[in-house]
N, C-alpha and C. Protein backbone atom coordinates (compact mmCIF):
# COMPACT_ATOMS: atom_id res chain seq x y z
N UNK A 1 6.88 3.17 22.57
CA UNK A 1 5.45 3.00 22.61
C UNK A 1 4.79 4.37 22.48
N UNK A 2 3.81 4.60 21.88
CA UNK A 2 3.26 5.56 21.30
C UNK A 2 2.24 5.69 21.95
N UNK A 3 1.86 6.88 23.24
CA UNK A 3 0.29 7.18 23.52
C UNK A 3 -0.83 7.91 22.70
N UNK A 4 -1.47 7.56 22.89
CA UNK A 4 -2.71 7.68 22.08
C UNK A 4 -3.63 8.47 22.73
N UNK A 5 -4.28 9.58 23.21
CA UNK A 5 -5.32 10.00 24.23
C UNK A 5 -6.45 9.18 23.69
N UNK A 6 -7.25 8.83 25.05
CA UNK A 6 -8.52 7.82 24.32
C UNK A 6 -9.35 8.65 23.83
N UNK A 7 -9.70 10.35 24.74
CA UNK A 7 -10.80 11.13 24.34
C UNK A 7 -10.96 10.81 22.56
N UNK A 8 -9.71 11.46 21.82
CA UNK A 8 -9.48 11.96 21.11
C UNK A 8 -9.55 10.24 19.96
N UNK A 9 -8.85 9.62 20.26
CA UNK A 9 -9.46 7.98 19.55
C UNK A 9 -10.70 7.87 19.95
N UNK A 10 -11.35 7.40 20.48
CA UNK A 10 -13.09 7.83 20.77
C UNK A 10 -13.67 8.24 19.96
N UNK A 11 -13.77 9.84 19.64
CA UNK A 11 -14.02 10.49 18.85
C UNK A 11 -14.10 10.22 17.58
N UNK A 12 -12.98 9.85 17.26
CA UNK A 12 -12.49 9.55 15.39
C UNK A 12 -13.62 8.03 15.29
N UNK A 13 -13.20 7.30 16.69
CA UNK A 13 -14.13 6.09 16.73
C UNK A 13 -15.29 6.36 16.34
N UNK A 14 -16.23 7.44 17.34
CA UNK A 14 -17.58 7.49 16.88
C UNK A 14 -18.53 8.05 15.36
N UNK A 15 -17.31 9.15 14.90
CA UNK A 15 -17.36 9.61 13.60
C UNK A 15 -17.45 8.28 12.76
N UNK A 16 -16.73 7.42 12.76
CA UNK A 16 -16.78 6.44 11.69
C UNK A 16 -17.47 5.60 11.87
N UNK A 17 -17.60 5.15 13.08
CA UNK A 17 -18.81 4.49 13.32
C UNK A 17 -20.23 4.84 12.90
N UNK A 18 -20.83 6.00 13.29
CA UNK A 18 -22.13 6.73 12.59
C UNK A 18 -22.31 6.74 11.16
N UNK A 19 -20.64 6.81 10.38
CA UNK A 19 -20.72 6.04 9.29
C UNK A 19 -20.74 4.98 8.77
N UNK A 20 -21.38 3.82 9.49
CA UNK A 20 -20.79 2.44 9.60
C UNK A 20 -20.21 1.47 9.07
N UNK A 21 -19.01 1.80 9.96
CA UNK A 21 -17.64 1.36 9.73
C UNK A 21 -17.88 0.30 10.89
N UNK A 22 -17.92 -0.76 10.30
CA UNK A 22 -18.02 -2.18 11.29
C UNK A 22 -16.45 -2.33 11.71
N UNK A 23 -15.77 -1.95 11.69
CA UNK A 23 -14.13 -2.27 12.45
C UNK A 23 -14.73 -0.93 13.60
N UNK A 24 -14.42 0.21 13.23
CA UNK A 24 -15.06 0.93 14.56
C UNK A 24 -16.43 0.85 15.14
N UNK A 25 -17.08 0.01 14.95
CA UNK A 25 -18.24 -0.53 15.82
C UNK A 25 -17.79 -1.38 17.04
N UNK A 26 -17.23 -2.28 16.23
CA UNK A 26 -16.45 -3.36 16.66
C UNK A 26 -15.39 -2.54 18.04
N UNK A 27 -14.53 -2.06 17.29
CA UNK A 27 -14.13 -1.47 18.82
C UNK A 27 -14.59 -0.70 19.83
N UNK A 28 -15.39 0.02 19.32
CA UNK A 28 -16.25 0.36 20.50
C UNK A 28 -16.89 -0.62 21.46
N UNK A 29 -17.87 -1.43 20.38
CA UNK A 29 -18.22 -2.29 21.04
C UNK A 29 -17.42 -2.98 22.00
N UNK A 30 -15.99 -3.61 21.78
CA UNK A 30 -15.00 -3.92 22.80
C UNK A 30 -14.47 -3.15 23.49
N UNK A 31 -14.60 -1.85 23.58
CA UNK A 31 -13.91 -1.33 24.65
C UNK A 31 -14.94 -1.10 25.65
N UNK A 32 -16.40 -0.91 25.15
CA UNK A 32 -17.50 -0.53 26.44
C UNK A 32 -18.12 -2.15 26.96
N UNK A 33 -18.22 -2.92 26.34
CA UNK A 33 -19.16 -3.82 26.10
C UNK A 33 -18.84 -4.76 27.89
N UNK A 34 -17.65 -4.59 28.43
CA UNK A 34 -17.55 -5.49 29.56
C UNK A 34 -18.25 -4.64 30.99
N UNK A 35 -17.90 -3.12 30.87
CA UNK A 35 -18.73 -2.39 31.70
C UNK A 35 -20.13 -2.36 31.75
N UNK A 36 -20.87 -2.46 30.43
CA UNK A 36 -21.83 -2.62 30.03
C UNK A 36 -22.32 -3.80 30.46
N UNK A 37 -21.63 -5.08 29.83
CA UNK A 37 -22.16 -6.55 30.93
C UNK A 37 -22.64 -6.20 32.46
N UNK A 38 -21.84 -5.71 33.20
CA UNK A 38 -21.81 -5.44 34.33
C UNK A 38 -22.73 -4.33 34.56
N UNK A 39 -23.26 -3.63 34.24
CA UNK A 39 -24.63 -2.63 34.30
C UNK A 39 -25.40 -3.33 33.99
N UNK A 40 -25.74 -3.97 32.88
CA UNK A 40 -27.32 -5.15 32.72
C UNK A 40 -27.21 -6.40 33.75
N UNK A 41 -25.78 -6.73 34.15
CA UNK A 41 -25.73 -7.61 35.10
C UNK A 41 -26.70 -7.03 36.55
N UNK A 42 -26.38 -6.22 36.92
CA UNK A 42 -26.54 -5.29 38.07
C UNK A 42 -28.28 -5.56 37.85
N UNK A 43 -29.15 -5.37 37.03
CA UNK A 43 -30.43 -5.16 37.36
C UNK A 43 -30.94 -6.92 36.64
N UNK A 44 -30.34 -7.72 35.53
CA UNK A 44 -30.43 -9.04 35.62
C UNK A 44 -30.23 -9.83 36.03
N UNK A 45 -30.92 -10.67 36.81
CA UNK A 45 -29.86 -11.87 37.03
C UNK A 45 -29.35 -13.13 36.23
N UNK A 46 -29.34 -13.59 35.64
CA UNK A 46 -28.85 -14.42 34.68
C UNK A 46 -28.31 -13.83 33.53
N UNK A 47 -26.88 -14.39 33.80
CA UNK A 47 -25.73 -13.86 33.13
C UNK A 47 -26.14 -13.69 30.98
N UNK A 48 -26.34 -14.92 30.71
CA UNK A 48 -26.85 -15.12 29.50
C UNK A 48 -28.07 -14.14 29.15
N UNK A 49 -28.91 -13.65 29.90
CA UNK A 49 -30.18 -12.66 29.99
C UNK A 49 -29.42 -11.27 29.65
N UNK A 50 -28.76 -11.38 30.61
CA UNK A 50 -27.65 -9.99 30.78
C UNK A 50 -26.95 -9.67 29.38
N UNK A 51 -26.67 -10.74 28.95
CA UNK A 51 -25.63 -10.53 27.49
C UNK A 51 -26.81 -10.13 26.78
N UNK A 52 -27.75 -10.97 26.58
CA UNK A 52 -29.08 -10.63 25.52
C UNK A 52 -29.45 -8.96 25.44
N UNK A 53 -29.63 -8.76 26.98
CA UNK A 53 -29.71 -7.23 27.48
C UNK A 53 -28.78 -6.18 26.78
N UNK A 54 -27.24 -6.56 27.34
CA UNK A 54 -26.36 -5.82 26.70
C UNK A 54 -26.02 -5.56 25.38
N UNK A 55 -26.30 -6.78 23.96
CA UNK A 55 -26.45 -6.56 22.75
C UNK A 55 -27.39 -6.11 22.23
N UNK A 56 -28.82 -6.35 22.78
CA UNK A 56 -29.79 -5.50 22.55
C UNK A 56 -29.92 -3.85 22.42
N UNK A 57 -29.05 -3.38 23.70
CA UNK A 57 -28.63 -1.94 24.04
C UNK A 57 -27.56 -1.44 22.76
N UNK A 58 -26.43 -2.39 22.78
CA UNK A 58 -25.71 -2.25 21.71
C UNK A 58 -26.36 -1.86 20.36
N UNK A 59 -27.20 -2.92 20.55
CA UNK A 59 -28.04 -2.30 18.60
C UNK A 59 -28.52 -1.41 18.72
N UNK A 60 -29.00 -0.49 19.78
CA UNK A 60 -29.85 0.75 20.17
C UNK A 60 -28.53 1.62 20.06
N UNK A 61 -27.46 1.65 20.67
CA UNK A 61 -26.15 2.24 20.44
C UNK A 61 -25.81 2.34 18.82
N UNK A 62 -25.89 1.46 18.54
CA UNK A 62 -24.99 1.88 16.48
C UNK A 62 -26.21 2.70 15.92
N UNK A 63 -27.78 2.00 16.50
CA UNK A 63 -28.75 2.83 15.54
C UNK A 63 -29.02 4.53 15.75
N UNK A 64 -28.48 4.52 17.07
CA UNK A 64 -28.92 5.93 17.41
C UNK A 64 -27.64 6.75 17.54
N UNK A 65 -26.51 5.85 16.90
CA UNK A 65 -25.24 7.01 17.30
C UNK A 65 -25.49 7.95 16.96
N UNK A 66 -25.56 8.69 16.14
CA UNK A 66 -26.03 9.94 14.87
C UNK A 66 -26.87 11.08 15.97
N UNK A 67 -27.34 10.62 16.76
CA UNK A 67 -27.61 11.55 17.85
C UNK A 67 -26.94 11.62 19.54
N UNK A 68 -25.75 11.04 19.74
CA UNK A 68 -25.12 11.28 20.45
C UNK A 68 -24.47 12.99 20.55
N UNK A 69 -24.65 13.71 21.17
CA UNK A 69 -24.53 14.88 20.96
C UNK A 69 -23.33 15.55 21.73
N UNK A 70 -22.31 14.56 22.07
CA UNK A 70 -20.86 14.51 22.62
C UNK A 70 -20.99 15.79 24.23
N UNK A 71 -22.54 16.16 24.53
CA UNK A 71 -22.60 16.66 25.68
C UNK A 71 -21.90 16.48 27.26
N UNK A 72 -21.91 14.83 26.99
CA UNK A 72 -21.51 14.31 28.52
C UNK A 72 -20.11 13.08 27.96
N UNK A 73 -20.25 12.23 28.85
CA UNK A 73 -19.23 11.14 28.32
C UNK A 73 -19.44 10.05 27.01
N UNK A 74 -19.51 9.27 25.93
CA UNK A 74 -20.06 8.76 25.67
C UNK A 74 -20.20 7.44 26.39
N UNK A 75 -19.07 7.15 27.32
CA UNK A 75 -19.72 5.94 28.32
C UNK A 75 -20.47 5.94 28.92
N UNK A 76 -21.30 7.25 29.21
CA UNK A 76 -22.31 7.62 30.09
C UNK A 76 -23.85 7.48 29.56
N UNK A 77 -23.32 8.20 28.08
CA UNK A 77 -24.48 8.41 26.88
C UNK A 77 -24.77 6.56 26.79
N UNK A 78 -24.39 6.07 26.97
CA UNK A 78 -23.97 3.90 26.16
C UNK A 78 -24.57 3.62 27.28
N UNK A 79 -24.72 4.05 28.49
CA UNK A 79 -24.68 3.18 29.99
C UNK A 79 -26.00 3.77 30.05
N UNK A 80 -26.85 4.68 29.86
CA UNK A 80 -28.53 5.14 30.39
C UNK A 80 -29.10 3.94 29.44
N UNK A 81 -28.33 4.14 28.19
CA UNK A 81 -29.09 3.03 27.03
C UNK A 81 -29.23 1.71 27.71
N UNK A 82 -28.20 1.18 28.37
CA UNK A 82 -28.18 -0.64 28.74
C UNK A 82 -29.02 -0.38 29.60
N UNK A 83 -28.98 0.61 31.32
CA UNK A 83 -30.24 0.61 32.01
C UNK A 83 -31.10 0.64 31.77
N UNK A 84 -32.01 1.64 30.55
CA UNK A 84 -33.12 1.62 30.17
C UNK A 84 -33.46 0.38 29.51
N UNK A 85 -32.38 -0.64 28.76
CA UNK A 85 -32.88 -1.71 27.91
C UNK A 85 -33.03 -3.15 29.19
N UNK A 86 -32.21 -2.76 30.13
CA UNK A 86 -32.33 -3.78 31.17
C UNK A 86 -33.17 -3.48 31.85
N UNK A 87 -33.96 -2.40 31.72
CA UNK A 87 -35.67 -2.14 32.72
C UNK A 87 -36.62 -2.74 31.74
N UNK A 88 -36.31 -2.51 30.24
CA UNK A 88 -37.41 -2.85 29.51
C UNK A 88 -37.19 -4.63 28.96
N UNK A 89 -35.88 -4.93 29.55
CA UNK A 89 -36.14 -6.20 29.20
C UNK A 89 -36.93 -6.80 30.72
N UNK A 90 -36.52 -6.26 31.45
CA UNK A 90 -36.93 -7.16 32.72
C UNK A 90 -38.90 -6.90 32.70
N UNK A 91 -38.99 -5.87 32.29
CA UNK A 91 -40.71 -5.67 32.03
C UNK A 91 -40.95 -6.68 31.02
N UNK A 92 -40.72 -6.85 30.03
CA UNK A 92 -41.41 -8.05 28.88
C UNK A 92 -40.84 -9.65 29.54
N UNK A 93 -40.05 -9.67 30.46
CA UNK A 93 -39.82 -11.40 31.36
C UNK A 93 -40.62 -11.17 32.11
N UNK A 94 -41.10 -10.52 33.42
CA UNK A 94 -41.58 -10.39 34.11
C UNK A 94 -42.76 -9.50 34.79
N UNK A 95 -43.72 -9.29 35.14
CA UNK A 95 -44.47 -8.24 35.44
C UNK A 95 -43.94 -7.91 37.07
N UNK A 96 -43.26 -6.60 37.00
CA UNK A 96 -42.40 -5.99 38.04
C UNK A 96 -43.82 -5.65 38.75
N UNK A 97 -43.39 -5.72 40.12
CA UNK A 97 -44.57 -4.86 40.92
C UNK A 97 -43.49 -3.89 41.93
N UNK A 98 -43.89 -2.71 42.60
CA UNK A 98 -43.96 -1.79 43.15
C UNK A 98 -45.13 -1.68 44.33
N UNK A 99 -44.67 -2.51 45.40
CA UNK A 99 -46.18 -2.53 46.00
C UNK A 99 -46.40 -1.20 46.81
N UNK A 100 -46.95 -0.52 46.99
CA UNK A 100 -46.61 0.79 47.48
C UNK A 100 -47.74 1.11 48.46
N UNK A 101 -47.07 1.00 49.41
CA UNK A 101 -47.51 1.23 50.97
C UNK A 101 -46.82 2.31 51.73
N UNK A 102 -47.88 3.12 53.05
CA UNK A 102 -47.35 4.17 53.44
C UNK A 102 -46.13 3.89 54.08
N UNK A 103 -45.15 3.99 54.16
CA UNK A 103 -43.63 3.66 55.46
C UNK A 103 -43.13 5.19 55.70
N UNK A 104 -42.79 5.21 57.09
CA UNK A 104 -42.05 6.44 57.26
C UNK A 104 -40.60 6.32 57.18
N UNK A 105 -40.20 7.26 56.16
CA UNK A 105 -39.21 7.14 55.68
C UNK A 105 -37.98 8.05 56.76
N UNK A 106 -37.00 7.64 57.35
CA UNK A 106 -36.02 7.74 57.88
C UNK A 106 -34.98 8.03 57.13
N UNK A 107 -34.19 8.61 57.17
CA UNK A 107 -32.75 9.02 56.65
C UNK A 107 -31.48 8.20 57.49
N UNK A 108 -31.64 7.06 58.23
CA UNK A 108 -30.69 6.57 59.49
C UNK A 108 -30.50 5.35 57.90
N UNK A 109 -29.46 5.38 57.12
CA UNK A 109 -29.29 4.16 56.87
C UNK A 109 -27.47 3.98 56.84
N UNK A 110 -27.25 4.58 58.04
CA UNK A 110 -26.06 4.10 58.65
C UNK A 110 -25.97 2.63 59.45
N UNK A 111 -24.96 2.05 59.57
CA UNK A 111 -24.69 0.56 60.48
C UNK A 111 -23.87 0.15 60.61
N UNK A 112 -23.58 -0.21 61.63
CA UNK A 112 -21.95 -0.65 62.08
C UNK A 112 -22.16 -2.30 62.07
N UNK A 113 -21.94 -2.31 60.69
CA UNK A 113 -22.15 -3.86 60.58
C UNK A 113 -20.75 -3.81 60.28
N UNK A 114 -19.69 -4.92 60.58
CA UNK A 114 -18.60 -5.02 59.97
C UNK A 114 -18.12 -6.45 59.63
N UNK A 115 -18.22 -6.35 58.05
CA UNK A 115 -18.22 -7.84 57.49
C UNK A 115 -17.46 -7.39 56.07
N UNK A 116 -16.80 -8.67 55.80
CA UNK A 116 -15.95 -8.89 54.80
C UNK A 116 -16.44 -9.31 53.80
N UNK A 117 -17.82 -9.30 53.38
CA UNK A 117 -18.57 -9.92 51.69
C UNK A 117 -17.75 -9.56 50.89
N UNK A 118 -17.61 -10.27 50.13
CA UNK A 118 -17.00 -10.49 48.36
C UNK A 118 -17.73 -9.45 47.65
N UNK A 119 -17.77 -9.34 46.42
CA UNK A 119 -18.67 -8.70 45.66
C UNK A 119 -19.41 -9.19 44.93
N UNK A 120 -18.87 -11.04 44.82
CA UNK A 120 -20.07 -12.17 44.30
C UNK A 120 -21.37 -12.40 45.57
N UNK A 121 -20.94 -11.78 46.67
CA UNK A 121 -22.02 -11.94 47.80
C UNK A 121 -22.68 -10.80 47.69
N UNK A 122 -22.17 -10.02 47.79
CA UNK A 122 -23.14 -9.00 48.10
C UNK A 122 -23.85 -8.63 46.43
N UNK A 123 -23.57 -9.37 45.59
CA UNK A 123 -24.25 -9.28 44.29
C UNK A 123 -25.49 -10.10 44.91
N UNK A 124 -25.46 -11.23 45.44
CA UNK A 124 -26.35 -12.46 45.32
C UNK A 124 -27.75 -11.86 46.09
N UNK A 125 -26.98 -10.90 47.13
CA UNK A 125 -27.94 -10.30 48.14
C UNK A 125 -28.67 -9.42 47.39
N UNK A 126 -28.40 -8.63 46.23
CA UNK A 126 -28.86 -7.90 45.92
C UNK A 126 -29.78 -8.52 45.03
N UNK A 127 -29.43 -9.26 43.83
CA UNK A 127 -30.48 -10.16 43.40
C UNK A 127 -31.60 -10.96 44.29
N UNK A 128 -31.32 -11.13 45.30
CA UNK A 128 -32.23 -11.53 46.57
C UNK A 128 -33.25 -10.68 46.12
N UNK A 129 -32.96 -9.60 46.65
CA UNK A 129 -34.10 -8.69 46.53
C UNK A 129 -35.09 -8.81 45.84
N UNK A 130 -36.34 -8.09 45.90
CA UNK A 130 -37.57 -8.13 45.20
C UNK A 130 -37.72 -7.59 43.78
N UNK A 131 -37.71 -7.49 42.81
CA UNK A 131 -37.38 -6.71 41.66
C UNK A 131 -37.54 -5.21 41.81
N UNK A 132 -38.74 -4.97 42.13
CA UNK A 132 -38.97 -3.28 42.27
C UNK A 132 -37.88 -3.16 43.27
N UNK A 133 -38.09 -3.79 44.19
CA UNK A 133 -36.52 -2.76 45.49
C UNK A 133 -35.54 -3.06 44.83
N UNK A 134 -35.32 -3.88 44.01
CA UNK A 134 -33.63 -4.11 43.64
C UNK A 134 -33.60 -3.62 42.39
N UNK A 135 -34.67 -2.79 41.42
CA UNK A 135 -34.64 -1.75 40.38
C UNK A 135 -34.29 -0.22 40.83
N UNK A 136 -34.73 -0.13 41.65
CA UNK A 136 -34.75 1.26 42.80
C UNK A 136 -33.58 1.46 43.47
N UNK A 137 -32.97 0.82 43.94
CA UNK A 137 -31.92 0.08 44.69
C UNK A 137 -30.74 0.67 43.68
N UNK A 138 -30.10 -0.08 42.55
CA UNK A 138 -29.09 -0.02 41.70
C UNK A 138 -29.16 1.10 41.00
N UNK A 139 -30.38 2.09 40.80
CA UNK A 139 -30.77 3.11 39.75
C UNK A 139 -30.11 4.21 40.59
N UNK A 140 -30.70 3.70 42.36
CA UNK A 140 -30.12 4.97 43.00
C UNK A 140 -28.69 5.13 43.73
N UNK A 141 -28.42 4.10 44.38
CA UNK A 141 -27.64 3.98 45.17
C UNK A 141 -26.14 3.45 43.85
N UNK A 142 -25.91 2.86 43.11
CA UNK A 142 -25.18 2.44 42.20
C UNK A 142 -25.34 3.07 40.97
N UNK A 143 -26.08 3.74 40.51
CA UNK A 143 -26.32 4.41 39.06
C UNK A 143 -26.11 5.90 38.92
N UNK A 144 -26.51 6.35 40.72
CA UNK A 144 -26.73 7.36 40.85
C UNK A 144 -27.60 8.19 40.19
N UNK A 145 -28.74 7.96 39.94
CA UNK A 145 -30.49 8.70 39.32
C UNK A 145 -31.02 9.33 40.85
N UNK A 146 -31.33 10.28 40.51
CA UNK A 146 -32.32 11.29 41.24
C UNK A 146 -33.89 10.42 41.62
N UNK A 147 -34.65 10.27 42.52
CA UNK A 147 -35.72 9.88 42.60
C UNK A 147 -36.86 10.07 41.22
N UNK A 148 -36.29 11.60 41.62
CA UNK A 148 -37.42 12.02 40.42
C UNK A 148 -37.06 11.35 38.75
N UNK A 149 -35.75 11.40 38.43
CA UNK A 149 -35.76 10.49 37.16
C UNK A 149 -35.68 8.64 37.47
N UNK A 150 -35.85 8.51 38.79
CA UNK A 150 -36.18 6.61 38.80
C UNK A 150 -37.85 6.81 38.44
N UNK A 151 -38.76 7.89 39.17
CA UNK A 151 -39.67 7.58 38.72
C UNK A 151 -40.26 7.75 37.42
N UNK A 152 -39.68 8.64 36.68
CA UNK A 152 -39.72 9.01 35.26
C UNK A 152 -39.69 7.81 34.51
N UNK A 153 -38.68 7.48 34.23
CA UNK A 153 -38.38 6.05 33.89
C UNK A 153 -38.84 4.64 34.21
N UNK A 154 -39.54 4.63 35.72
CA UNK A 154 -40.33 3.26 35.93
C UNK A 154 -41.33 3.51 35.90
N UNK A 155 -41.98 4.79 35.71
CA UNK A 155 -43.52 5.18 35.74
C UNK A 155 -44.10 4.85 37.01
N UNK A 156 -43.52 5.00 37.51
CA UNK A 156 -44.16 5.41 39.10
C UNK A 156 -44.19 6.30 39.64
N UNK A 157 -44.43 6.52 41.03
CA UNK A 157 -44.38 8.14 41.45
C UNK A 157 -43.01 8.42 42.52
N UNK A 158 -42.59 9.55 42.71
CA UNK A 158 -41.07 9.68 43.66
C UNK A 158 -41.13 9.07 44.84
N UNK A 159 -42.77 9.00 45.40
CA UNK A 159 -42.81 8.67 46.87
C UNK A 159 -42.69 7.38 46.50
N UNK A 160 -43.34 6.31 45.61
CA UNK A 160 -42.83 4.85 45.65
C UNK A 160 -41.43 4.88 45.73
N UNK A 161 -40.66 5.47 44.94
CA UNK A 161 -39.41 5.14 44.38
C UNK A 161 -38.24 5.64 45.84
N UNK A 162 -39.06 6.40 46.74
CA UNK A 162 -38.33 6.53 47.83
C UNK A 162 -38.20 5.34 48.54
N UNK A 163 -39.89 5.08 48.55
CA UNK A 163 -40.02 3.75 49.69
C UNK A 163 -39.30 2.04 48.76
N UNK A 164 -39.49 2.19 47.66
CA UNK A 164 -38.84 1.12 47.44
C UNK A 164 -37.23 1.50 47.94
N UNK A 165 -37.05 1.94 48.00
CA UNK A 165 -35.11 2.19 48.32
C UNK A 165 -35.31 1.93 49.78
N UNK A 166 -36.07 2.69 50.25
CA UNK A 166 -36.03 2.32 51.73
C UNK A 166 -35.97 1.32 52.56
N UNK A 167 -36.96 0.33 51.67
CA UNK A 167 -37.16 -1.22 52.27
C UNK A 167 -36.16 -1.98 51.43
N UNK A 168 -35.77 -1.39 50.29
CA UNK A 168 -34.51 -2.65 49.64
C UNK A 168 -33.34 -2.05 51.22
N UNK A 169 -32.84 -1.19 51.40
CA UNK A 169 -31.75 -0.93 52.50
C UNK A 169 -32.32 -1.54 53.59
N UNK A 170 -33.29 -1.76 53.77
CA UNK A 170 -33.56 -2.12 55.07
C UNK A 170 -33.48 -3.86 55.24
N UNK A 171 -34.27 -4.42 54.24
CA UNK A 171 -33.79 -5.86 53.53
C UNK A 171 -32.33 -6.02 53.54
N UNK A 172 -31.56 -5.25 52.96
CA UNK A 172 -29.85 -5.50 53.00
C UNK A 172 -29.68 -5.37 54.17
N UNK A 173 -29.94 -4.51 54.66
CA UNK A 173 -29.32 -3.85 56.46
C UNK A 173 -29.69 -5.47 57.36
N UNK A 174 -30.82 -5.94 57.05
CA UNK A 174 -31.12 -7.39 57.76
C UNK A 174 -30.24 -8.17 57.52
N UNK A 175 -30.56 -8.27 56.44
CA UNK A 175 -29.44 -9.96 56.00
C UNK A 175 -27.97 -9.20 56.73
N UNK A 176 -27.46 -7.94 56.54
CA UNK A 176 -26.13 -7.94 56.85
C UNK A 176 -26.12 -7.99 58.38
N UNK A 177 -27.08 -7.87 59.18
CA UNK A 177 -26.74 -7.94 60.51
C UNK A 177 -26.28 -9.65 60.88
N UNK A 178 -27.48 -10.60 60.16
CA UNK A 178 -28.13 -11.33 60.13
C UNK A 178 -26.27 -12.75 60.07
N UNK A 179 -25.64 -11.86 58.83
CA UNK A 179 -24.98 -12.48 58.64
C UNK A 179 -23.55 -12.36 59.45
N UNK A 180 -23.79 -11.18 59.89
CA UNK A 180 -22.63 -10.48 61.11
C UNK A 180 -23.04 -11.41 62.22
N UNK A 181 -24.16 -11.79 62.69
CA UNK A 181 -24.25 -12.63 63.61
C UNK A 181 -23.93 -14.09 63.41
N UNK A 182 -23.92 -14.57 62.35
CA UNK A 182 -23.65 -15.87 61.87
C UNK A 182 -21.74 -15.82 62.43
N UNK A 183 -21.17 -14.85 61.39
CA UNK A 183 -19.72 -15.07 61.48
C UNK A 183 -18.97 -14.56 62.77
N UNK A 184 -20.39 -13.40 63.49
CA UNK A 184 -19.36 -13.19 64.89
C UNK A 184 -19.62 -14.96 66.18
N UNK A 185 -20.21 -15.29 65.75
CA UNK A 185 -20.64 -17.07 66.50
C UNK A 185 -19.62 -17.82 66.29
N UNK A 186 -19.02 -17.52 65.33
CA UNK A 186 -18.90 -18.55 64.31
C UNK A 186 -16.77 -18.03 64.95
N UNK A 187 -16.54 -17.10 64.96
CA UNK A 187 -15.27 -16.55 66.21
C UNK A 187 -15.31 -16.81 67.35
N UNK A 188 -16.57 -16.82 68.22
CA UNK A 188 -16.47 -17.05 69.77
C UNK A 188 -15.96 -18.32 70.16
């Protein structure tokens, strides 16, 4: 069996692709496209929405390869694209709000909650959420974005984009107590 380094297949991938070469589209497209589900999943909820999301991003991917500038990863360069196309799809379904009220913001978002959720649960919880906290939410805590580029990108200001994170953790931190009390009852 013959290894292959991926960097280095990648590469040859994206060269021919920018020339478009629909067999290396195609694999690209299959090698990113399930991580990618799962990033538009993360800020959509409906799976079918999500795919719409993710091919949409995709066509933004083949049109703009030609300026990928091999700076960072290109899974990284592919993955701002699906977030940004899964903020701008969720803006043309929905009118997102940001309600933005003073809260004092605390740094305590430690908890000794100890529970066994799935990752289909604690998805569901997160879709729970309100759209702005659960845009804020995944950008920061799962995407890892700086305040200052969540607000760049949602056009809001850093102090919303704090307090939305604040009250999405604090919303999770509930339900998880909430549900720690259900299953510690549920032992006695």
């Amino acid at each position: 069996m013959k290894v292959i380094q991926l960097h280095k297949n990648e590469s040859a991938l994206i060269k021919r692709a920018i020339k478009n070469n629909r067999e290396a589209q195609h694999v690209l497209f299959e090698l990113h496209a399930p991580k990618m589900l799962s990033v538009c999943r993360y800020y959509i909820k409906d799976l079918q929405q999500a795919e719409e999301a993710m091919l949409n991003g995709f066509f933004k991917v083949f049109l703009n390869l030609k300026n990928f500038k091999a700076e960072g990863s290109f899974e990284g360069w592919i993955r701002r694209i699906m977030v940004r196309e899964s903020i701008s799809f969720l803006r043309q379904q929905k009118n997102i709000e940001f309600p933005v009220e003073e809260v004092e913001i605390k740094n305590d978002y430690t908890n000794n909650i100890n529970t066994d959720l799935e990752v289909a649960e604690i998805q569901q919880h997160i879709d729970a959420l309100p759209e702005g906290y659960k845009m804020v939410f995944i950008m920061y805590a799962i995407e890892g974005y700086k305040h200052h580029e969540i607000a760049e990108m949602l056009n809001i200001s850093v102090g919303t984009s704090k307090s939305q994170l604040f009250k999405a953790r604090k919303m999770l931190q509930e339900k998880l107590k909430e549900l720690n009390k259900i299953t510690s009852y549920g032992t006695n």
